[in-house]
N, C-alpha and C. Protein backbone atom coordinates (compact mmCIF):
# COMPACT_ATOMS: atom_id res chain seq x y z
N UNK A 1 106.29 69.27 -4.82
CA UNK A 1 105.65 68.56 -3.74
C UNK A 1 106.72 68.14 -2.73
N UNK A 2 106.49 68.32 -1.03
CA UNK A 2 107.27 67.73 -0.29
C UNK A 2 107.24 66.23 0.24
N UNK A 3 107.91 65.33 0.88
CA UNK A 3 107.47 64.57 1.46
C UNK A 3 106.83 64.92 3.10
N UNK A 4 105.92 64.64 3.47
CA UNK A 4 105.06 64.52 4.89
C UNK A 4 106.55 64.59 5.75
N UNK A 5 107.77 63.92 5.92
CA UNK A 5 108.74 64.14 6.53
C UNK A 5 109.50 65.31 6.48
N UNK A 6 109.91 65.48 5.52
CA UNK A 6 110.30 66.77 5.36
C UNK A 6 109.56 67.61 5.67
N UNK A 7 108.23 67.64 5.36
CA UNK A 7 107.45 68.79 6.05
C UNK A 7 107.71 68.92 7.81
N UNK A 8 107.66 67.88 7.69
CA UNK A 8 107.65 68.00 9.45
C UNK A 8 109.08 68.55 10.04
N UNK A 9 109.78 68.01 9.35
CA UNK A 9 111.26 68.60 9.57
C UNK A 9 111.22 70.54 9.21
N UNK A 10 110.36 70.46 8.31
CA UNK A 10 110.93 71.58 8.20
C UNK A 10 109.81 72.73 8.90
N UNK A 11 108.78 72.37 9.88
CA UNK A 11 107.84 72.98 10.59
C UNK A 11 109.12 72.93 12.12
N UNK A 12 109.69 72.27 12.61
CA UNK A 12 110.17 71.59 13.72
C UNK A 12 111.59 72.90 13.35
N UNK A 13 112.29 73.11 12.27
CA UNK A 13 113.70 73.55 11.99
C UNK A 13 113.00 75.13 12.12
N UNK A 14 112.01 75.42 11.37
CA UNK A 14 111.56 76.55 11.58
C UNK A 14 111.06 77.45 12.73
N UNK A 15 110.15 76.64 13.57
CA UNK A 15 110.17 77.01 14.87
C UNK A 15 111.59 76.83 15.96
N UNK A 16 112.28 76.01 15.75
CA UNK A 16 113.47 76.33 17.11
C UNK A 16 114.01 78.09 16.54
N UNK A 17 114.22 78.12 15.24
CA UNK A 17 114.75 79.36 14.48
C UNK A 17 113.72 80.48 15.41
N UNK A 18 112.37 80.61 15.19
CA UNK A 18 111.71 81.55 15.40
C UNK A 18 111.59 81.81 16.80
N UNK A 19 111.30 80.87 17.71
CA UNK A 19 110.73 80.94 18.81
C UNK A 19 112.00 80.77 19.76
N UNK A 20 113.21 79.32 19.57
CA UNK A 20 114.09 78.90 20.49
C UNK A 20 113.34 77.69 20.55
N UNK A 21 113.77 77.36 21.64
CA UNK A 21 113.68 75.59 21.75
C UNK A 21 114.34 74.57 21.53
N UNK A 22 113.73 73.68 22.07
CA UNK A 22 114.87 72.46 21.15
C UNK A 22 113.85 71.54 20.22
N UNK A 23 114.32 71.00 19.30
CA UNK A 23 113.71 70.26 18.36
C UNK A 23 113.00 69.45 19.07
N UNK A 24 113.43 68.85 19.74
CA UNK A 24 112.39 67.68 20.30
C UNK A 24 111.38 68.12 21.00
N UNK A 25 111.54 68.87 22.04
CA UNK A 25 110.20 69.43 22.21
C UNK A 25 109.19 69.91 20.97
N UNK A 26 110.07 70.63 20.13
CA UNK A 26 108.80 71.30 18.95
C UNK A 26 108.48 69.83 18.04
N UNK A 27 108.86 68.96 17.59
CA UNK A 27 108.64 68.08 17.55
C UNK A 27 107.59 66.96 18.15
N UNK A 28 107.30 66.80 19.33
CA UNK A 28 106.61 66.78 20.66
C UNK A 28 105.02 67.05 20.53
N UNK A 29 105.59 68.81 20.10
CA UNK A 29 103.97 69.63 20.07
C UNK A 29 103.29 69.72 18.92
N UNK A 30 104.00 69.77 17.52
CA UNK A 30 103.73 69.55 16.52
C UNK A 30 103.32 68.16 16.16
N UNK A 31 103.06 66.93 16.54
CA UNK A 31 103.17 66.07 16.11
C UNK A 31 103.50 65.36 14.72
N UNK A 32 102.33 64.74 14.36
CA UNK A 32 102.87 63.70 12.95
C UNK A 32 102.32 64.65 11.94
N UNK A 33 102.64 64.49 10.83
CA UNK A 33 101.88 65.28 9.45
C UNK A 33 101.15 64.62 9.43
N UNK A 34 99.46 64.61 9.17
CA UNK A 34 99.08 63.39 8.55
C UNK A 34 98.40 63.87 7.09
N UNK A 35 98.45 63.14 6.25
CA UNK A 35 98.16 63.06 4.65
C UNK A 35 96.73 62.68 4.66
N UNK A 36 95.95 63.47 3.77
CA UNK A 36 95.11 63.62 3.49
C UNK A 36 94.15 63.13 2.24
N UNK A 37 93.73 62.72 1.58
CA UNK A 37 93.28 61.89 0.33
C UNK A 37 93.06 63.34 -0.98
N UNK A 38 94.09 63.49 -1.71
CA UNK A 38 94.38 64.84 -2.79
C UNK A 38 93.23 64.90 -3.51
N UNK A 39 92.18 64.04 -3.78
CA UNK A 39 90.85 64.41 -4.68
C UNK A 39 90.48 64.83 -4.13
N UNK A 40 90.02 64.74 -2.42
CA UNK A 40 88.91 65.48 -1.80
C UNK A 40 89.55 66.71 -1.31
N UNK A 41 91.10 66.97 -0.55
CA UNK A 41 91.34 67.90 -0.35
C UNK A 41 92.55 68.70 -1.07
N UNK A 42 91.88 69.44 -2.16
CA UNK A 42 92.86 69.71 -3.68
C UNK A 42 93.88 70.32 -2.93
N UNK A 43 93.11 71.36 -1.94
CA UNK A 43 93.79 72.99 -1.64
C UNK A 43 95.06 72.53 -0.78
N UNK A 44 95.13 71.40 -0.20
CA UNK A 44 95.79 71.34 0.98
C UNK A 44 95.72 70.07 1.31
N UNK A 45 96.61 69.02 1.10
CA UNK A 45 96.30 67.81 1.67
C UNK A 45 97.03 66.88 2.65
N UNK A 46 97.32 68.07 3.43
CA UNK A 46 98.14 67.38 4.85
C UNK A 46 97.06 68.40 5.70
N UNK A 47 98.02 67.55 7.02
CA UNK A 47 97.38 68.99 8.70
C UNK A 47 98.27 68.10 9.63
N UNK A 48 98.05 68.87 10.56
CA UNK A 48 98.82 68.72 12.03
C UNK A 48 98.08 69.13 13.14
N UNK A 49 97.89 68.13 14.22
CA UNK A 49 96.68 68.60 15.46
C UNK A 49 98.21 68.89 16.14
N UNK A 50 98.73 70.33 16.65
CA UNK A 50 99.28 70.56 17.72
C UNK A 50 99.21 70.00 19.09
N UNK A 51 99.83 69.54 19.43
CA UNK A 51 99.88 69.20 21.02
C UNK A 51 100.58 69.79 22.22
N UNK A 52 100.72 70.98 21.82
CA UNK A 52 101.76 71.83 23.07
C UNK A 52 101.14 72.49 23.83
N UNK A 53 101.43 73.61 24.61
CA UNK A 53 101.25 74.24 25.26
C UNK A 53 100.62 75.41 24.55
N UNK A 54 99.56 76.24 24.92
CA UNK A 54 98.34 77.37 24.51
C UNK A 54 99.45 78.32 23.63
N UNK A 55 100.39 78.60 23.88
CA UNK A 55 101.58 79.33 23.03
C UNK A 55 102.32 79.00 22.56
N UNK A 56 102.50 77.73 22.40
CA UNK A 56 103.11 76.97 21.52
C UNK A 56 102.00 76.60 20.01
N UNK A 57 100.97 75.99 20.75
CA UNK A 57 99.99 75.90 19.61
C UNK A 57 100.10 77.29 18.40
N UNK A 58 99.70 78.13 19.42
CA UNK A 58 99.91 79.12 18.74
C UNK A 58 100.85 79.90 17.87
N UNK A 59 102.18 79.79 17.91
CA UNK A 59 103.16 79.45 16.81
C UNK A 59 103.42 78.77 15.94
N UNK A 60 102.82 77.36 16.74
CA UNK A 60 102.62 76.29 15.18
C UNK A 60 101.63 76.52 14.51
N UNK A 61 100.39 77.51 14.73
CA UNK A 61 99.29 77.39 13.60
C UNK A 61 99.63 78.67 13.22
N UNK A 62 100.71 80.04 13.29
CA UNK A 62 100.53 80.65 12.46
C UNK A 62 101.72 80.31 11.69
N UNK A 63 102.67 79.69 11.74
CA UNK A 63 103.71 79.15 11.02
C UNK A 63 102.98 78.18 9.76
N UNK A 64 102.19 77.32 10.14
CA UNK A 64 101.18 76.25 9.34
C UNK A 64 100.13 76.76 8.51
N UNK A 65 99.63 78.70 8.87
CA UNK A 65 99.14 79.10 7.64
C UNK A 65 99.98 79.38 6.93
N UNK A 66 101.23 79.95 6.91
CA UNK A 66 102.44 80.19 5.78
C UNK A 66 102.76 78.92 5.17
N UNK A 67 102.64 77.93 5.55
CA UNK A 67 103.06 76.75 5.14
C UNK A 67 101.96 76.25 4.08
N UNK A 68 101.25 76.39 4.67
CA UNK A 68 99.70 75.76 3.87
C UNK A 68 99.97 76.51 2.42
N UNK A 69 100.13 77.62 2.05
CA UNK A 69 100.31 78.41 1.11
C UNK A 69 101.82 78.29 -0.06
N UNK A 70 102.91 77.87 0.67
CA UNK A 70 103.65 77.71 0.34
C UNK A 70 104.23 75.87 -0.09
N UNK A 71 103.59 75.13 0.63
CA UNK A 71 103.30 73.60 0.57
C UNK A 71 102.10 73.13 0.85
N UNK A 72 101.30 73.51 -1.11
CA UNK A 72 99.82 73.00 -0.28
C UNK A 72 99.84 71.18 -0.41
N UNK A 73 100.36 71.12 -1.30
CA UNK A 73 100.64 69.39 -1.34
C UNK A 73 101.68 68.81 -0.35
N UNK A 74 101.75 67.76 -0.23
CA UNK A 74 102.42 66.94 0.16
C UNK A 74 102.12 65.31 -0.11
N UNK A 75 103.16 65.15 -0.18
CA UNK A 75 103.48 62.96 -0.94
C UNK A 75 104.02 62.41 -0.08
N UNK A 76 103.37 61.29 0.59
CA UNK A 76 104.16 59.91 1.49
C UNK A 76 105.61 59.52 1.22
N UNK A 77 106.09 59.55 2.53
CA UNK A 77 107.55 59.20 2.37
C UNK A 77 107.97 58.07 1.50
């Protein structure tokens, strides 16, 4: 299991890698992790509403299905 921070760190480290950028912007567009209640959502119990730009979104949600798969949990800092 990750922590919600680290996740985010590591959605934010992954995109400057893939795309360029600077952290803070991807940071920015990605916003907060937010945690989810693990009884109701077994499969997956974080998400992230993107806030960037139409192609930016779009890097963060196909980056966030690899993620979903690879960190379906996540635990409060």
């Amino acid at each position: 299991m990750i922590a919600a921070s680290q996740l985010q760190d590591l959605i934010v480290s992954t995109l400057v890698k893939r795309v360029g950028g600077t952290q803070r912007r991807w940071r920015i567009a990605v916003g907060p992790v937010r945690l989810l209640d693990a009884a109701r959502y077994a499969h997956c119990n974080w998400s992230v509403t993107p806030a960037g730009t139409p192609r930016e979104n779009s890097e963060i949600e196909r980056l966030l299905d690899q993620l979903r798969l690879d960190y379906p949990l996540a635990a409060p800092d």
